[in-house]
Structure formats: structure tokens, C-alpha cells
C-alpha atoms as a PDB file:
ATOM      1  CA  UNK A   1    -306.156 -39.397 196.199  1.00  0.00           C
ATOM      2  CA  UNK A   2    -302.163 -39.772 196.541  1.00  0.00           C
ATOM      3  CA  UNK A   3    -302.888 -43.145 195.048  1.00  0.00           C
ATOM      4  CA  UNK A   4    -304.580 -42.007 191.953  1.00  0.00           C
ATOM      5  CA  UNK A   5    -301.969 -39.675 190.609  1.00  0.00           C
ATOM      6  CA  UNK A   6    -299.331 -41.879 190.503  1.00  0.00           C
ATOM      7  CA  UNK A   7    -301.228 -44.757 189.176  1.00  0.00           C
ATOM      8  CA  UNK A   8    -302.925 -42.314 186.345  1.00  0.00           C
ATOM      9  CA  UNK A   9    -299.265 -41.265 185.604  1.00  0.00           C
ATOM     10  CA  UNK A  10    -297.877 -43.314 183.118  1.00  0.00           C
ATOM     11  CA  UNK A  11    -294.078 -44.685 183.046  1.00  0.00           C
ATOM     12  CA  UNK A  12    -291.427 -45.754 180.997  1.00  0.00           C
ATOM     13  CA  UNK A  13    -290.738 -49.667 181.442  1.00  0.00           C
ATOM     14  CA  UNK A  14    -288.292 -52.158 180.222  1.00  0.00           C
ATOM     15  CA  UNK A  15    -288.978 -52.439 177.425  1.00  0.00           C
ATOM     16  CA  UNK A  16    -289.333 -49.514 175.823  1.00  0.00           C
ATOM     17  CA  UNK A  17    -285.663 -49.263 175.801  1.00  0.00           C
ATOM     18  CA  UNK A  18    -285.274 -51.585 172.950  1.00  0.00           C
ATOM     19  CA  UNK A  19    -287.038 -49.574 170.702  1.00  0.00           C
ATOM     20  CA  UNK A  20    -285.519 -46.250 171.485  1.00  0.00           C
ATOM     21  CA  UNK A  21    -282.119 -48.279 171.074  1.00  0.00           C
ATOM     22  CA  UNK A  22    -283.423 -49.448 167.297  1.00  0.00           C
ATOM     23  CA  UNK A  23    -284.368 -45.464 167.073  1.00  0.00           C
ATOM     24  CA  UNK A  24    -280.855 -44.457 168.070  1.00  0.00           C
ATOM     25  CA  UNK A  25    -279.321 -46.903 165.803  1.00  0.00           C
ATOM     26  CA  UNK A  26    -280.934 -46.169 162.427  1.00  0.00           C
ATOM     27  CA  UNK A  27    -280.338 -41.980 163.595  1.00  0.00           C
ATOM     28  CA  UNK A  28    -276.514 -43.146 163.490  1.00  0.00           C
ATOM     29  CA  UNK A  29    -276.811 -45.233 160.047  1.00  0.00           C
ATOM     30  CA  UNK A  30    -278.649 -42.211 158.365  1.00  0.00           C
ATOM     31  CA  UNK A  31    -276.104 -39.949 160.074  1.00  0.00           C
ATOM     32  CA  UNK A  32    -273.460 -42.366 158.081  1.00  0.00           C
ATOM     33  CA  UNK A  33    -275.213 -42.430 154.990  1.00  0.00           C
ATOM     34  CA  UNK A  34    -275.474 -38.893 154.444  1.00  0.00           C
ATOM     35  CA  UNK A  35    -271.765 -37.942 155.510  1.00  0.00           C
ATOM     36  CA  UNK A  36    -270.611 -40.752 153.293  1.00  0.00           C
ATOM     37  CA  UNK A  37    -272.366 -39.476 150.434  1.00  0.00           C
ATOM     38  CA  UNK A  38    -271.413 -35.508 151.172  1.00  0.00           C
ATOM     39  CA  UNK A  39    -267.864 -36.481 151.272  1.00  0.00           C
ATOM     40  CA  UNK A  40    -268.393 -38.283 147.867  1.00  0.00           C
ATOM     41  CA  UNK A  41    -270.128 -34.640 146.572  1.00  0.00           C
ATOM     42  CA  UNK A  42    -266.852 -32.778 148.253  1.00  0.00           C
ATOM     43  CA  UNK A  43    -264.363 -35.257 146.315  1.00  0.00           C
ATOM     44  CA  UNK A  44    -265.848 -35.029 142.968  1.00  0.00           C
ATOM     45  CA  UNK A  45    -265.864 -30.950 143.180  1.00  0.00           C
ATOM     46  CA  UNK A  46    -262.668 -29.437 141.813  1.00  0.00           C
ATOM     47  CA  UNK A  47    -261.123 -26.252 143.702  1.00  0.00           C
ATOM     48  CA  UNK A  48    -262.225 -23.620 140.845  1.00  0.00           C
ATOM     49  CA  UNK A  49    -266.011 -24.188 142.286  1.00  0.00           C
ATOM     50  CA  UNK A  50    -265.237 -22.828 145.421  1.00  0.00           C
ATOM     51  CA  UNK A  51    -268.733 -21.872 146.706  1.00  0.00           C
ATOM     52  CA  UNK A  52    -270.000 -25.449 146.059  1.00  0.00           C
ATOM     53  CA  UNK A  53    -266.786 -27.015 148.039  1.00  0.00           C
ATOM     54  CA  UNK A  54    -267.131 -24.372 150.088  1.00  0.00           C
ATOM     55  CA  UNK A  55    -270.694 -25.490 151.260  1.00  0.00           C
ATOM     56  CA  UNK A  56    -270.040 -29.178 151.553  1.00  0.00           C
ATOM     57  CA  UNK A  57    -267.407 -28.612 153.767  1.00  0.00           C
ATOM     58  CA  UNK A  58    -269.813 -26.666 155.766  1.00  0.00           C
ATOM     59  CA  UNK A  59    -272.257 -29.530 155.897  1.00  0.00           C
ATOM     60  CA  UNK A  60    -269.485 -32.077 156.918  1.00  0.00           C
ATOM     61  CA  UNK A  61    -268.318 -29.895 159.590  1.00  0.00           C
ATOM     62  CA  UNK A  62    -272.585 -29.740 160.562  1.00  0.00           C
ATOM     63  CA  UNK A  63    -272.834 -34.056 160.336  1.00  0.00           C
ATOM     64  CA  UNK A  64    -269.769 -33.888 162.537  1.00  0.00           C
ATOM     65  CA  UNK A  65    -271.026 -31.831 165.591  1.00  0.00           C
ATOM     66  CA  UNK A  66    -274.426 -33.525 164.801  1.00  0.00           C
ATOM     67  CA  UNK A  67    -272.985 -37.146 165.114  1.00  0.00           C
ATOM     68  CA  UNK A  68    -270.987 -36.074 168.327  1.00  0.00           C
ATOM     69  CA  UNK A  69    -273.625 -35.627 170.462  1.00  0.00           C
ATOM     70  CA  UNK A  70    -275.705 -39.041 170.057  1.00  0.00           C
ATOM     71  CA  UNK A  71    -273.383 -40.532 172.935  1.00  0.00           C
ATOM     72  CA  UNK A  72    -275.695 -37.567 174.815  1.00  0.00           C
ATOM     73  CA  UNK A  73    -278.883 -38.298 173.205  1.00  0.00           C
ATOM     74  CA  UNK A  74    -278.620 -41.803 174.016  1.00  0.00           C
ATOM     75  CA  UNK A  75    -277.700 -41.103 177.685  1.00  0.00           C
ATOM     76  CA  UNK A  76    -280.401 -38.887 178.131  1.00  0.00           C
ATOM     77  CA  UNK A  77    -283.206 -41.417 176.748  1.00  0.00           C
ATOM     78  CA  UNK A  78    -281.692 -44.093 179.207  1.00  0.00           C
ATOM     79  CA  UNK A  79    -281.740 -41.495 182.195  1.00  0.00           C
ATOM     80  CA  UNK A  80    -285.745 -40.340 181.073  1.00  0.00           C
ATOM     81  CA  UNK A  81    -286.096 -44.743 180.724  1.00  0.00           C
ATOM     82  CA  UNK A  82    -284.894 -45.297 184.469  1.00  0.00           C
ATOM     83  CA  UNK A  83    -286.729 -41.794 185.765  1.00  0.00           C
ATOM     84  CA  UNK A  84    -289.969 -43.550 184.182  1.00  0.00           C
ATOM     85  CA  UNK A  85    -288.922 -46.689 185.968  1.00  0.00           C
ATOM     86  CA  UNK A  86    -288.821 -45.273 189.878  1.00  0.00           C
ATOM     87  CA  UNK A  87    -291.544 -42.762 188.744  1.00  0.00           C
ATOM     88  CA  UNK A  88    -294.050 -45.909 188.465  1.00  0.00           C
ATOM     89  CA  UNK A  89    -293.055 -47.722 192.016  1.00  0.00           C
END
């Protein structure tokens, strides 16, 4: 019965890690895109529209701490890869 469960489980392999890698990837180029074009939106305000530079700003500071943990993210779809890896032998 021992036998069952773990071959009914199913695991992680190899390759999977090249496509959460291509996932990763495009999350950082989207992460780029947007932060490029926010900071274009921040340079074109002028100081007497305070709320509005106020609030990009804000969402700068937000695609900052968002960017700063993929090094995380990426770890922990590596660690969840290698788990799935020992899980199946």
C-alpha cells in the first residue's frame, strides 16, 4: 500500500524548471516595463500636481519592494523543484 502512495503522488522533475525559469523571467521584464513607464508618468508631472506625483511615487516605491523579492520567489520554486525531485525516489 506504501508503494501506491508514493507512486500516485506526483513530482516535480527536471524539467519543469525551465519553464518556471521562462515564468520568472518575463515576471522580471513586465516588472521592468511597468517601472520604466511609471517613472516616465512621474517625470512628465510638474510639482503643482502633487496628488498625481504623489501617487506615482507611491507605485515606484510598490515595483521596488515588489521586484526585491523575486531573488526569493525564484529560490523558493527551485527548493519546491528539488523537494518534488527526492519526493518521487
Amino acid at each position: 500500500m506504501d508503494k501506491k502512495i508514493i507512486n500516485s503522488k506526483k513530482a516535480f522533475t527536471i524539467g519543469d524548471l525551465g519553464n518556471i525559469a521562462i515564468s520568472l523571467g518575463v515576471a522580471v521584464i513586465i516588472l521592468t516595463v511597468v517601472a520604466t513607464i511609471v517613472q516616465t508618468l512621474r517625470d512628465d508631472q510638474t510639482p503643482e500636481n502633487s496628488s498625481a506625483r504623489n501617487v506615482t511615487d507611491f507605485g515606484l516605491e510598490s515595483l521596488n519592494t515588489l521586484s526585491s523579492f523575486m531573488p526569493l520567489v525564484a529560490l523558493a520554486a527551485v527548493g519546491a523543484i528539488v523537494i518534488g525531485i527526492v519526493i518521487r525516489f
